[in-house]
C-alpha atoms as a PDB file:
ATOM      1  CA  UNK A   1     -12.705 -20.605  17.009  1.00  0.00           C
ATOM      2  CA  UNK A   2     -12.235 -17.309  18.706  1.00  0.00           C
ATOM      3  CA  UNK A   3      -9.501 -16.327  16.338  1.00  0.00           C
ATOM      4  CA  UNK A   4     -11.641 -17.307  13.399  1.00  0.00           C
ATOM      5  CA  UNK A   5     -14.578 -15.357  14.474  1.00  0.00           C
ATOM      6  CA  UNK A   6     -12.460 -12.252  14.988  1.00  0.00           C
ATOM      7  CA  UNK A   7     -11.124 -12.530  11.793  1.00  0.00           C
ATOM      8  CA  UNK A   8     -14.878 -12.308  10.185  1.00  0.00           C
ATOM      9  CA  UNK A   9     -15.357  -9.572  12.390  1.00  0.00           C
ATOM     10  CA  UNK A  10     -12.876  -7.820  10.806  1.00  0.00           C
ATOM     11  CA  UNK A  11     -13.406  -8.988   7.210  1.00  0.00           C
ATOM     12  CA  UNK A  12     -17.084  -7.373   8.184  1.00  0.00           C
ATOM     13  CA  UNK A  13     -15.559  -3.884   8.938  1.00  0.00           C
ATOM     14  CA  UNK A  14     -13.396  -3.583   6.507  1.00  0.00           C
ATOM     15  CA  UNK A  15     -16.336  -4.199   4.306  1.00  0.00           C
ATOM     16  CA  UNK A  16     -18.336  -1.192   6.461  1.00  0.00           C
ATOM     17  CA  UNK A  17     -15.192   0.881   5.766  1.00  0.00           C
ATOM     18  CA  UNK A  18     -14.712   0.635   2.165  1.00  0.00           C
ATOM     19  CA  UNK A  19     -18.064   2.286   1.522  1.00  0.00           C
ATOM     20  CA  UNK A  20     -16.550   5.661   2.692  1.00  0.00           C
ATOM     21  CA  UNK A  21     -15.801   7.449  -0.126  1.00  0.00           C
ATOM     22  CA  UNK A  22     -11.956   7.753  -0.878  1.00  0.00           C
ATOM     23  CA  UNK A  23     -12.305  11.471   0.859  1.00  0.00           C
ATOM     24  CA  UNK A  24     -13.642  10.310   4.154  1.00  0.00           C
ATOM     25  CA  UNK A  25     -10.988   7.560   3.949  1.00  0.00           C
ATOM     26  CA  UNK A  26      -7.666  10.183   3.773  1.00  0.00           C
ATOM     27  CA  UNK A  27      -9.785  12.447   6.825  1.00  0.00           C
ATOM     28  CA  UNK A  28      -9.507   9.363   8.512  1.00  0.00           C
ATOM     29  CA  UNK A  29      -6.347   8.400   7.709  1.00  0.00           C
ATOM     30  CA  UNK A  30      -5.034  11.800   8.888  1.00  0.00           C
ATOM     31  CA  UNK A  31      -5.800  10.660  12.702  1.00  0.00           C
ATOM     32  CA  UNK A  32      -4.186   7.225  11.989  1.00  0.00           C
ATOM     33  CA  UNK A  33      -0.797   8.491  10.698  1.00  0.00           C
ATOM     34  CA  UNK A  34      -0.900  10.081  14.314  1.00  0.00           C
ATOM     35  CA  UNK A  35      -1.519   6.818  16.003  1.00  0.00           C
ATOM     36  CA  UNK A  36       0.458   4.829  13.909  1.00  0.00           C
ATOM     37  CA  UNK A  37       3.669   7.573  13.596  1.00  0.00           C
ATOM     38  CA  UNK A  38       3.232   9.452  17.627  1.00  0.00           C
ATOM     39  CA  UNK A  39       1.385   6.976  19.581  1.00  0.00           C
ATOM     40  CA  UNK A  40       2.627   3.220  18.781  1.00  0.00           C
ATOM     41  CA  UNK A  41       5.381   4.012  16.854  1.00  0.00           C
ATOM     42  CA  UNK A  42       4.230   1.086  14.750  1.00  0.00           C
ATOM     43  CA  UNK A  43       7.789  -0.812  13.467  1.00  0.00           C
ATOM     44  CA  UNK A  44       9.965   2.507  13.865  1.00  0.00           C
ATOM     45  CA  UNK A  45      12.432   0.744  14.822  1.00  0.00           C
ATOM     46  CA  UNK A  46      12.311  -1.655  11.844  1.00  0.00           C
ATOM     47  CA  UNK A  47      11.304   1.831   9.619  1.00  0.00           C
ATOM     48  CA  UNK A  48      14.344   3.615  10.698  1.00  0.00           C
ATOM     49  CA  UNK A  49      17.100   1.265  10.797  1.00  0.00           C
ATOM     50  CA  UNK A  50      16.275   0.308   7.164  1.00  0.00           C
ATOM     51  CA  UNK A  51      16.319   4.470   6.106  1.00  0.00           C
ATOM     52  CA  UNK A  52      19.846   4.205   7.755  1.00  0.00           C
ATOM     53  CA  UNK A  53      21.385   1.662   6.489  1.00  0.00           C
ATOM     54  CA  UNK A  54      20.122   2.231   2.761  1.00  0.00           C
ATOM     55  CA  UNK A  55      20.412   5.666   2.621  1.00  0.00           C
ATOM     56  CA  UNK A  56      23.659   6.645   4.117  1.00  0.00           C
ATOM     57  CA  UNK A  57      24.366   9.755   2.291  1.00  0.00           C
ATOM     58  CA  UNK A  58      21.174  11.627   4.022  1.00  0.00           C
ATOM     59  CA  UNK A  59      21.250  13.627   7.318  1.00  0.00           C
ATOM     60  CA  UNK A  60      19.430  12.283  10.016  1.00  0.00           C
ATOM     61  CA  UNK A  61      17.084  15.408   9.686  1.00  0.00           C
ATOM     62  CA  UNK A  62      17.032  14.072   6.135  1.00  0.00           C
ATOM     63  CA  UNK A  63      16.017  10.735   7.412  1.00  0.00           C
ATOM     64  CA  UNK A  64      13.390  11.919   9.874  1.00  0.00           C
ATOM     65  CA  UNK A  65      11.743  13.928   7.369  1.00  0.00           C
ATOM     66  CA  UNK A  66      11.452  11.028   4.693  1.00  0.00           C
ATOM     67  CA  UNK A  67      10.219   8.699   8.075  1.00  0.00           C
ATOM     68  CA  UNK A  68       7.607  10.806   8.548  1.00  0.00           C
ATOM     69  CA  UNK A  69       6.569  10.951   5.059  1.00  0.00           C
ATOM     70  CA  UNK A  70       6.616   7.187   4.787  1.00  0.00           C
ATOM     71  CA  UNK A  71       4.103   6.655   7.506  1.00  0.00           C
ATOM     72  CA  UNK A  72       1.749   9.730   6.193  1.00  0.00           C
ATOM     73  CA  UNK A  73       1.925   7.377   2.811  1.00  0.00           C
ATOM     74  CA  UNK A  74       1.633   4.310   4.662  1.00  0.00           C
ATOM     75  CA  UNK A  75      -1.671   5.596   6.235  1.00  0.00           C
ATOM     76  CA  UNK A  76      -2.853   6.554   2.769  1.00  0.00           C
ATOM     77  CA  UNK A  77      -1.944   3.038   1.454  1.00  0.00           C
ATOM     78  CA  UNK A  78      -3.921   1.047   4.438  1.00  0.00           C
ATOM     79  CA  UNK A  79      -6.898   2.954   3.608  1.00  0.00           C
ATOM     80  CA  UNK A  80      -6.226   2.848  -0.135  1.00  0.00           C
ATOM     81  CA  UNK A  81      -6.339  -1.080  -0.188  1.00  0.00           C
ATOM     82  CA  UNK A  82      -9.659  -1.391   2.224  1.00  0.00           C
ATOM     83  CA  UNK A  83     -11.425   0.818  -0.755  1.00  0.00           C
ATOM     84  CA  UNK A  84     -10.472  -1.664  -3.193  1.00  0.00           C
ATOM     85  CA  UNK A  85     -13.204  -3.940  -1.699  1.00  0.00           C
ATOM     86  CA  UNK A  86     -15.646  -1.868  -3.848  1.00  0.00           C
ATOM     87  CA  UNK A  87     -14.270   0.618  -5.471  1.00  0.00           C
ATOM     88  CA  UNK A  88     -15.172   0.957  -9.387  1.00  0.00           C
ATOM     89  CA  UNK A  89     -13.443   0.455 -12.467  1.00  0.00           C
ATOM     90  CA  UNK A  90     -13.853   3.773 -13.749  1.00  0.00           C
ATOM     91  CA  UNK A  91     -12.306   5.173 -10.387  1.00  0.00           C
ATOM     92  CA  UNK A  92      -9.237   3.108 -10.619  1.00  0.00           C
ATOM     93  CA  UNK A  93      -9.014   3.680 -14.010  1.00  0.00           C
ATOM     94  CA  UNK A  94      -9.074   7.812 -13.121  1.00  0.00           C
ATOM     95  CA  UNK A  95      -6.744   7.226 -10.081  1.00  0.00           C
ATOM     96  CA  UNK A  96      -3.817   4.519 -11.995  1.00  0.00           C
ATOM     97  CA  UNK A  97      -2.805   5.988 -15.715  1.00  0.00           C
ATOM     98  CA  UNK A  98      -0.581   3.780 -17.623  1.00  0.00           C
ATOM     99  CA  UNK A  99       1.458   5.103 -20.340  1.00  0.00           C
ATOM    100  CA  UNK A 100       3.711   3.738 -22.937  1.00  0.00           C
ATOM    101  CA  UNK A 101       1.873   0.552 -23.027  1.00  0.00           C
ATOM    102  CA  UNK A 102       1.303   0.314 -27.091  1.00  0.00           C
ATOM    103  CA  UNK A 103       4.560  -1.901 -27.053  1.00  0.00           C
ATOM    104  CA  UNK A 104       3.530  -4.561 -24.552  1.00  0.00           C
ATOM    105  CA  UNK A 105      -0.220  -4.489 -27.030  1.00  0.00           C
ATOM    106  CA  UNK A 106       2.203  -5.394 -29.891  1.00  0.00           C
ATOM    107  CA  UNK A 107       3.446  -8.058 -28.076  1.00  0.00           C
ATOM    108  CA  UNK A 108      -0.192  -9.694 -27.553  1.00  0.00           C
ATOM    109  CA  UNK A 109      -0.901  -8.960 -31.436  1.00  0.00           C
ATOM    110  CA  UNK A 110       1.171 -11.020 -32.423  1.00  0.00           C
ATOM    111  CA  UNK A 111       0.212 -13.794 -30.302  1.00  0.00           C
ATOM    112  CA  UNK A 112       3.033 -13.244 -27.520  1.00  0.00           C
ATOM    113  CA  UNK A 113       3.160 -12.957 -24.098  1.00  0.00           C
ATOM    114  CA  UNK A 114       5.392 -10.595 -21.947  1.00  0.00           C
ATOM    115  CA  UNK A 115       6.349 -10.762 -18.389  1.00  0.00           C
ATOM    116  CA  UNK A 116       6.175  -7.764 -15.723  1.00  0.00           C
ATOM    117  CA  UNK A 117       8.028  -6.289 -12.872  1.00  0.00           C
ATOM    118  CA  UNK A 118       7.576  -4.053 -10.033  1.00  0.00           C
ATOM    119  CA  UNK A 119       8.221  -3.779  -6.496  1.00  0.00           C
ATOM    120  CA  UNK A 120       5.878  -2.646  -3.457  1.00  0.00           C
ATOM    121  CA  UNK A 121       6.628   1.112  -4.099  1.00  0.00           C
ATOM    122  CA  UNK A 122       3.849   3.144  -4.233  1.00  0.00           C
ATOM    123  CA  UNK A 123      -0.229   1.556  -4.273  1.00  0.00           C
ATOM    124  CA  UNK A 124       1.116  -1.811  -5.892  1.00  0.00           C
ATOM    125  CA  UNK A 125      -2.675  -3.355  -5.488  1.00  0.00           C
ATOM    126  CA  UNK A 126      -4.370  -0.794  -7.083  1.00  0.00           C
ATOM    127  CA  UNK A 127      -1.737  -1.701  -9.863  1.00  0.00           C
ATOM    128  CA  UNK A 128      -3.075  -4.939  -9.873  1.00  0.00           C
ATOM    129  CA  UNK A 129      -6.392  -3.830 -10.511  1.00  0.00           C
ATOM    130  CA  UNK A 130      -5.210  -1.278 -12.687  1.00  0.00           C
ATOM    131  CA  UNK A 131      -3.023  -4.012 -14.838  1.00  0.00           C
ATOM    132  CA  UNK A 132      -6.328  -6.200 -15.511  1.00  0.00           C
ATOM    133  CA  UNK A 133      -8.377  -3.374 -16.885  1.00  0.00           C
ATOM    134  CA  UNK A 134      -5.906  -1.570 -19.121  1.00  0.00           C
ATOM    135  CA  UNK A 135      -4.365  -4.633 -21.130  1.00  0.00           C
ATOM    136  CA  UNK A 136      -6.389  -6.928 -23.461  1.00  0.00           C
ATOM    137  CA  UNK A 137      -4.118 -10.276 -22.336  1.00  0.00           C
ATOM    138  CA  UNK A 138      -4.937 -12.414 -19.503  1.00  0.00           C
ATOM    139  CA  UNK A 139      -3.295 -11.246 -16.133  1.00  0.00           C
ATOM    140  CA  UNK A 140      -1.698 -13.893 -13.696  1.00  0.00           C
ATOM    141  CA  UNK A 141      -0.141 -12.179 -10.459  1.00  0.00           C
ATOM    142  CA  UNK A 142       2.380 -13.682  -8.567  1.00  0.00           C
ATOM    143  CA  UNK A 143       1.407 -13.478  -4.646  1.00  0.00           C
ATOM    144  CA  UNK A 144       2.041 -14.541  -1.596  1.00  0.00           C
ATOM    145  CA  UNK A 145      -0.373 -16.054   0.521  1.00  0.00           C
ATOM    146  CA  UNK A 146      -1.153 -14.960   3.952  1.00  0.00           C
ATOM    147  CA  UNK A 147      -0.633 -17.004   6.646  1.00  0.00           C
ATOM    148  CA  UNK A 148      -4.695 -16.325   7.926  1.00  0.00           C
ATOM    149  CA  UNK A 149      -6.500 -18.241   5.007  1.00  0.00           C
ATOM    150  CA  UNK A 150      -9.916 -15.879   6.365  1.00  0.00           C
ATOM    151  CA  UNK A 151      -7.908 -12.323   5.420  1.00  0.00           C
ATOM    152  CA  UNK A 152      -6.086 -14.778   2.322  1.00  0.00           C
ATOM    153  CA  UNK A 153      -9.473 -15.135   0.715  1.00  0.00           C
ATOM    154  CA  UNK A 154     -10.233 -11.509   1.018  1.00  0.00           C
ATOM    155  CA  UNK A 155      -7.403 -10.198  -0.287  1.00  0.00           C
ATOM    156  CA  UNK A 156      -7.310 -13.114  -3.009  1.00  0.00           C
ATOM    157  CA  UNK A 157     -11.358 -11.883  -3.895  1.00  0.00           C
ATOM    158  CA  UNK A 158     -10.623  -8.252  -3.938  1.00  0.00           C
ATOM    159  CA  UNK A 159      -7.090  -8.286  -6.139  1.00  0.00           C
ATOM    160  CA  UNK A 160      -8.741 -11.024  -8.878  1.00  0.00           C
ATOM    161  CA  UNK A 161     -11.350  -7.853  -9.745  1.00  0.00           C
ATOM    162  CA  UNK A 162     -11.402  -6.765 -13.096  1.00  0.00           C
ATOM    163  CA  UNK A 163     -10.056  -9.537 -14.899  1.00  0.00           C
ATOM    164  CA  UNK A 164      -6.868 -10.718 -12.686  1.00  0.00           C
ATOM    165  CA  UNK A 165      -6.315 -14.590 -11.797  1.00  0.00           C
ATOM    166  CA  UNK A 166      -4.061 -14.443  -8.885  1.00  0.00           C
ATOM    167  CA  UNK A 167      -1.624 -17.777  -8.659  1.00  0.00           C
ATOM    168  CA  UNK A 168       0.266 -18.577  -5.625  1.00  0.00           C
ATOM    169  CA  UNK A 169       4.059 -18.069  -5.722  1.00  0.00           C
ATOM    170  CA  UNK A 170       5.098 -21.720  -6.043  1.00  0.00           C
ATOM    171  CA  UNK A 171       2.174 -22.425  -8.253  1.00  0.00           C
ATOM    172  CA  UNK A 172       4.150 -20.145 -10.793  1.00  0.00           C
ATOM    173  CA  UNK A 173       5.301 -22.647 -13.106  1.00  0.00           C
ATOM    174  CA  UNK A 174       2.085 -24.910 -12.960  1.00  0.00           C
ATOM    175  CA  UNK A 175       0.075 -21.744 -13.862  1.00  0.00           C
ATOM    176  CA  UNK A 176       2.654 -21.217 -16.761  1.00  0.00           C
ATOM    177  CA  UNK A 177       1.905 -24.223 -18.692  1.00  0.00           C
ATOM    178  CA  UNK A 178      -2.066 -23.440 -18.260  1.00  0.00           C
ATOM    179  CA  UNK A 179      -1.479 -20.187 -19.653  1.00  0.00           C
ATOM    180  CA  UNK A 180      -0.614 -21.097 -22.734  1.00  0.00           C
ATOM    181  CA  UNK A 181      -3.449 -20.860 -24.975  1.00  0.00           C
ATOM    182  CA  UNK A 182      -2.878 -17.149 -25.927  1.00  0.00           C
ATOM    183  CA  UNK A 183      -1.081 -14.168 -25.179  1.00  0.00           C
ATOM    184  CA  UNK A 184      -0.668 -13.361 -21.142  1.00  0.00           C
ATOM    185  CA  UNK A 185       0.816 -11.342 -18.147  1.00  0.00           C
ATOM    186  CA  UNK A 186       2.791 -12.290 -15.457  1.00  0.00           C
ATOM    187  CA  UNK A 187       3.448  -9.750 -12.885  1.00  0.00           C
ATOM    188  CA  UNK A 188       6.418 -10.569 -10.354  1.00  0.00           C
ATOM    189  CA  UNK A 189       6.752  -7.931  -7.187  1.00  0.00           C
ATOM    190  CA  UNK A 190      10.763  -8.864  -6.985  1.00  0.00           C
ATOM    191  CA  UNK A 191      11.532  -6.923  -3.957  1.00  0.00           C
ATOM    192  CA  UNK A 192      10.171  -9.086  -1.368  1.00  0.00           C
ATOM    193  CA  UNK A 193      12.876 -11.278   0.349  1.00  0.00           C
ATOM    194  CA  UNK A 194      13.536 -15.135  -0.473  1.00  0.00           C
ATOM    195  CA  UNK A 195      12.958 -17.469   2.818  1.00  0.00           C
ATOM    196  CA  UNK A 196      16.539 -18.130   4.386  1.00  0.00           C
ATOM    197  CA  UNK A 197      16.600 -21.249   2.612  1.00  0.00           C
ATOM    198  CA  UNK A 198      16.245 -20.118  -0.773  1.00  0.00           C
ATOM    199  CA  UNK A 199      18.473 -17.235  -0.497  1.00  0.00           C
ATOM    200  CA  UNK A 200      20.698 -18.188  -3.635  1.00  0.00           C
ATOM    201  CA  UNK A 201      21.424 -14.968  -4.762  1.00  0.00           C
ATOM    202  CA  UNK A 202      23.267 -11.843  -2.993  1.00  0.00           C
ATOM    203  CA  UNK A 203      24.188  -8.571  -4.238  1.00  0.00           C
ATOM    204  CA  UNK A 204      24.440  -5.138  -3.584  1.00  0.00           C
ATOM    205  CA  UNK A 205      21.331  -3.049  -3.437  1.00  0.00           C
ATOM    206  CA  UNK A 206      20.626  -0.043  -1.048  1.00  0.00           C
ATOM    207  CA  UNK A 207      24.173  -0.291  -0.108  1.00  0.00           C
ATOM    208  CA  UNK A 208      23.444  -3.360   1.549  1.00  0.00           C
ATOM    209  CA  UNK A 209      24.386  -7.046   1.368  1.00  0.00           C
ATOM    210  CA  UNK A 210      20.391  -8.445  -0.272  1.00  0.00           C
ATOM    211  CA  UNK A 211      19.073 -11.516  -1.476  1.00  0.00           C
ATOM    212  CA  UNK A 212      17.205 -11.811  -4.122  1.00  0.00           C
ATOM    213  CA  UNK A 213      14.612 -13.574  -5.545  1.00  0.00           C
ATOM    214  CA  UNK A 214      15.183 -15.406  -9.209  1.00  0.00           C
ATOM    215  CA  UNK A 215      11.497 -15.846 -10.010  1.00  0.00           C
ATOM    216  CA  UNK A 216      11.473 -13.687 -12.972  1.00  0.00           C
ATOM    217  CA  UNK A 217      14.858 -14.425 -14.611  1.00  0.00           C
ATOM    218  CA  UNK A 218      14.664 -18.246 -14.175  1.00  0.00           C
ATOM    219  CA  UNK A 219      10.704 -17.829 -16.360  1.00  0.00           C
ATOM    220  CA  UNK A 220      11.695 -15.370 -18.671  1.00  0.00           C
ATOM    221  CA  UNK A 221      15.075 -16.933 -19.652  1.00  0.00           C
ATOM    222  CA  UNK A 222      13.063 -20.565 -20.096  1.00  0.00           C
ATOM    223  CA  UNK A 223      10.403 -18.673 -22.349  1.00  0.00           C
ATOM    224  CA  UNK A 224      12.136 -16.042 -23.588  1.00  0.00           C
ATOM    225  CA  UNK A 225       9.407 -13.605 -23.174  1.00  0.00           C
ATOM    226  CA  UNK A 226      10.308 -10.039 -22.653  1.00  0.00           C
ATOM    227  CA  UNK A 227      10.730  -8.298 -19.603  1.00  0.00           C
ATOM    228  CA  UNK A 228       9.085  -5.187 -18.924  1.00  0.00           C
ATOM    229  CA  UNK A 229       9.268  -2.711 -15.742  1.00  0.00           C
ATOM    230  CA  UNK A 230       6.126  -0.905 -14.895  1.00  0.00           C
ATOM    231  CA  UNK A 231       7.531   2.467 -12.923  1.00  0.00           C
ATOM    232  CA  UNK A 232       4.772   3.722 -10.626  1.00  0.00           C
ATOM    233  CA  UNK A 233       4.548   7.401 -10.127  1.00  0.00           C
ATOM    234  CA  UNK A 234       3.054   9.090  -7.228  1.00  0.00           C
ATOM    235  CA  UNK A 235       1.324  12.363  -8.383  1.00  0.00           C
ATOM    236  CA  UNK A 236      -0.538  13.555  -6.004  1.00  0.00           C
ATOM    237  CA  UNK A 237      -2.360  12.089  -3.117  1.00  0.00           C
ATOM    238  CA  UNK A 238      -4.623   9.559  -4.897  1.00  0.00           C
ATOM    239  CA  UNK A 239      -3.394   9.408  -8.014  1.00  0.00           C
ATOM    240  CA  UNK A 240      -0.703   7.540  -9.626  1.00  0.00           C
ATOM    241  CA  UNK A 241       0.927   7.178 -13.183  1.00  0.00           C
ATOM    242  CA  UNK A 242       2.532   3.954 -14.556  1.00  0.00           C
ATOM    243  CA  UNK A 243       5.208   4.116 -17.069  1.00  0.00           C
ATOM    244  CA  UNK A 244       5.525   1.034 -18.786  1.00  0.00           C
ATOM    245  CA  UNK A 245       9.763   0.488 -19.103  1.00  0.00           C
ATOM    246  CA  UNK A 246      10.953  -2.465 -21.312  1.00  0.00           C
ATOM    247  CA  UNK A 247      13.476  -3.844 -19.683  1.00  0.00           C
ATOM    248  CA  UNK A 248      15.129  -7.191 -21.038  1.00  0.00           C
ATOM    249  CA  UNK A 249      13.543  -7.619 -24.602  1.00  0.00           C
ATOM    250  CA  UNK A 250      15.209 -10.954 -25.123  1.00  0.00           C
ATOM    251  CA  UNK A 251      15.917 -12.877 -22.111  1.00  0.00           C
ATOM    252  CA  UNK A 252      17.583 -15.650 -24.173  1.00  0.00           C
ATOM    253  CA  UNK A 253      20.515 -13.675 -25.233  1.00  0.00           C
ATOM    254  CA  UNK A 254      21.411 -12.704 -21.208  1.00  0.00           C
ATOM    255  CA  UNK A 255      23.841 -14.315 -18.864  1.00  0.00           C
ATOM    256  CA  UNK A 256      23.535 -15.647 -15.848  1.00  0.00           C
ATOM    257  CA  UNK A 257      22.062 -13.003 -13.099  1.00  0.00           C
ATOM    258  CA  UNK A 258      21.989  -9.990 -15.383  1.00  0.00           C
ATOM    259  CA  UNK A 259      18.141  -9.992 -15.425  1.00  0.00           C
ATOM    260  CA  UNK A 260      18.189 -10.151 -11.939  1.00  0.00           C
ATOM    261  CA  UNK A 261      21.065  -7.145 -11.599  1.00  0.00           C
ATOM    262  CA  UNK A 262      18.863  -5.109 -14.137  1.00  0.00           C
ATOM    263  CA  UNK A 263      15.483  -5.197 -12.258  1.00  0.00           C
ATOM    264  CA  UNK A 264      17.772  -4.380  -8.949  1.00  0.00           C
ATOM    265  CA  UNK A 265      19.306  -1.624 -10.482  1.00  0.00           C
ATOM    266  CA  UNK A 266      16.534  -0.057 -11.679  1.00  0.00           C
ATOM    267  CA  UNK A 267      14.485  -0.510  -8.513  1.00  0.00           C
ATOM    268  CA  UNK A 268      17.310   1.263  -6.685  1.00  0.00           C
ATOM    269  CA  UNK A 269      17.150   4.337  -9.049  1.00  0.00           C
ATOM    270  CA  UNK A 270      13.449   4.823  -8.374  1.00  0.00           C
ATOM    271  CA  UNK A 271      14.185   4.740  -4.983  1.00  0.00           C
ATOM    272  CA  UNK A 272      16.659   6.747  -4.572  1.00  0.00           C
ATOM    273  CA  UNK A 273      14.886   9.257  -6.066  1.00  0.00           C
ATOM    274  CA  UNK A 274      12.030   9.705  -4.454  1.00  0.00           C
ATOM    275  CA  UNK A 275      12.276   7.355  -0.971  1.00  0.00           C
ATOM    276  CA  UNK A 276       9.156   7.780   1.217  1.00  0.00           C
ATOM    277  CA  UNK A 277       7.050   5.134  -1.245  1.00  0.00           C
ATOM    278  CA  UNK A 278       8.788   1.964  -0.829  1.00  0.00           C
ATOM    279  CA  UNK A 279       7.453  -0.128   1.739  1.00  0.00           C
ATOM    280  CA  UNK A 280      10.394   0.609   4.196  1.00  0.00           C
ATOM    281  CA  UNK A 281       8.304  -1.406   7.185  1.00  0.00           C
ATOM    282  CA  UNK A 282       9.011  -4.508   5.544  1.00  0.00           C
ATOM    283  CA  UNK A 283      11.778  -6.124   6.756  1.00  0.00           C
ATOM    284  CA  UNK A 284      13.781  -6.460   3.783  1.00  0.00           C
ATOM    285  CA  UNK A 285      17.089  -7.162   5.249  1.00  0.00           C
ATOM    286  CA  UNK A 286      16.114  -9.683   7.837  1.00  0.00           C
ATOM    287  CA  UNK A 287      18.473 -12.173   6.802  1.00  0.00           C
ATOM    288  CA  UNK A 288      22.434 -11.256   6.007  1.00  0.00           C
ATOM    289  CA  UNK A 289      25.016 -13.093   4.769  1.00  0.00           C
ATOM    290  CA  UNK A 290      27.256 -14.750   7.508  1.00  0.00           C
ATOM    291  CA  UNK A 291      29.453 -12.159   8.969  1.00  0.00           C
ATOM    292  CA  UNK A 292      27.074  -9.252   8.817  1.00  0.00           C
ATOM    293  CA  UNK A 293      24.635  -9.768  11.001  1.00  0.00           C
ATOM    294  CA  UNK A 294      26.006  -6.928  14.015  1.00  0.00           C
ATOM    295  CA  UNK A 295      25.238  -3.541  14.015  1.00  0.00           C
ATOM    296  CA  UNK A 296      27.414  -0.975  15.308  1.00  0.00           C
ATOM    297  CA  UNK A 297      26.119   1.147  18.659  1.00  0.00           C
ATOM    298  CA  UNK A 298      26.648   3.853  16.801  1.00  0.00           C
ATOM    299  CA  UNK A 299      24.050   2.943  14.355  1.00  0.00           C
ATOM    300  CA  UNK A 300      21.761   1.086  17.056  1.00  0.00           C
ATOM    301  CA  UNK A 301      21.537   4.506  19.280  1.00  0.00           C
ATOM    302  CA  UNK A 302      20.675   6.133  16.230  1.00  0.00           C
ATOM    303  CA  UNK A 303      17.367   3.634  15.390  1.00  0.00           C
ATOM    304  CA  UNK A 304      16.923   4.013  19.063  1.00  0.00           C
ATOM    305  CA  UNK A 305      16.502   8.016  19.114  1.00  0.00           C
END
């Protein structure tokens, strides 16, 4: 009972907080990068040995620098999502600028639906938001749910805005044959790591040993719907563009894992590229194939410093 009334506490001020306007917000988020970055160090350790082990080309000056810029984003981001409690149409649609999307609006011309990947790099939920008000099809993304069903239904209320229906991950294929009545979206964030149990897949990516997920590849060679990639840019602080990437136009003709190995790939690139807007606090790599689970002291003394 405690727990649950804490949690409507907090549903109550992030309610208070998204009424700031998105300038208060980044003032505000200055002081937190501080807290989160100096003071608690929140999952540095978790932060840093990913930026190590992916990125082993870079300096550690190189590393620290991208850290630091991660966590300045990662402030931004916290306070990005709370505003999107209330925050208007015409803002997001100011803020999130797709281009290139004429070729997915063929697609739901003819009567077709197409299928959509990204990762968490850059504001991924104000893509979401973004997503249901630029495209005339019905938008269905994939999520999963939080483990506090109080914070679940907030999140759920504030992502279905503008037009989305969210469906739970292993509701996928349920929601699938529902959708059927005309042209719709599916949007798959394929970067986020399969449970132990269903880790089926492994490959290279970010010079590491990863497991995949086979959400996306498993629908889209069923349905043969194309595949495309939306590539979020991060302009400036605030604003985003969203290039819209086909990236498997017919599903049917691939073999086995190449869907999967082209979304991977083309994650990586964007990465690489420009690092500090993946979500590098997740812990991506938590589970490794048998055999590589040590990490050298070099490396550990290194996360440590």
């Amino acid at each position: 009972m405690i727990k649950k009334g804490f949690s409507y506490l907090g549903i109550f001020f992030l309610g208070v907080l998204s009424l700031l306007p998105l300038s208060v917000l980044y003032f505000i988020s200055n002081g937190v990068y501080f807290l989160l970055y100096r003071v608690f160090g929140y999952r540095k350790k978790v932060v840093r040995e990913n930026l190590l082990q992916a990125l082993p080309e870079k300096s550690l000056d190189e590393i620290l620098a991208i850290e630091k810029r991660f966590y300045r984003y990662l402030s931004d981001l916290i306070f990005e999502i709370v505003k999107m409690n209330n925050i208007s149409s015409a803002e997001i649609k100011k803020r999130f600028v797709f281009h290139n999307k004429q070729q997915i609006e063929d697609y739901f011309a003819q009567g077709k639906s197409v299928l959509i990947c990204s990762a968490h790099y850059g504001n991924w939920e104000w893509g979401t938001l973004g997503i249901g008000l630029n495209f005339s099809a019905n938008h269905y993304p994939i999520y999963k749910p939080l483990s506090n069903p109080i914070f679940d239904d907030w999140f759920k209320r504030v992502r279905s805005r503008f037009g989305n229906n969210l469906i739970a991950m292993r509701q996928t294929l349920r929601a699938l044959q529902a959708s059927k009545d005309g042209p719709s979206m599916f949007s798959f964030g394929n970067d986020q790591a399969p449970s132990k149990d269903e880790s089926h897949y492994w490959t290279t990516f970010m010079h590491q040993q990863t497991s995949i997920q086979l959400g996306i590849e498993k629908i889209a060679k069923r349905t043969n719907q194309p595949i495309f990639y939306l590539k979020v840019n991060c302009i400036k602080r605030g604003y985003y563009e969203v290039d819209c990437v086909p990236l498997c136009l017919n599903p049917a003709d691939t073999v086995e894992f190449e869907i999967t190995e082209m979304h991977t790939r083309f994650l990586e690139n964007i990465i690489r590229a420009e690092p500090a807007y993946w979500l590098w606090s997740h812990r991506r790599w938590k589970y490794k194939p048998k055999g590589l689970e040590i990490i050298s002291t070099e490396m550990e003394s290194l996360i440590q410093a």
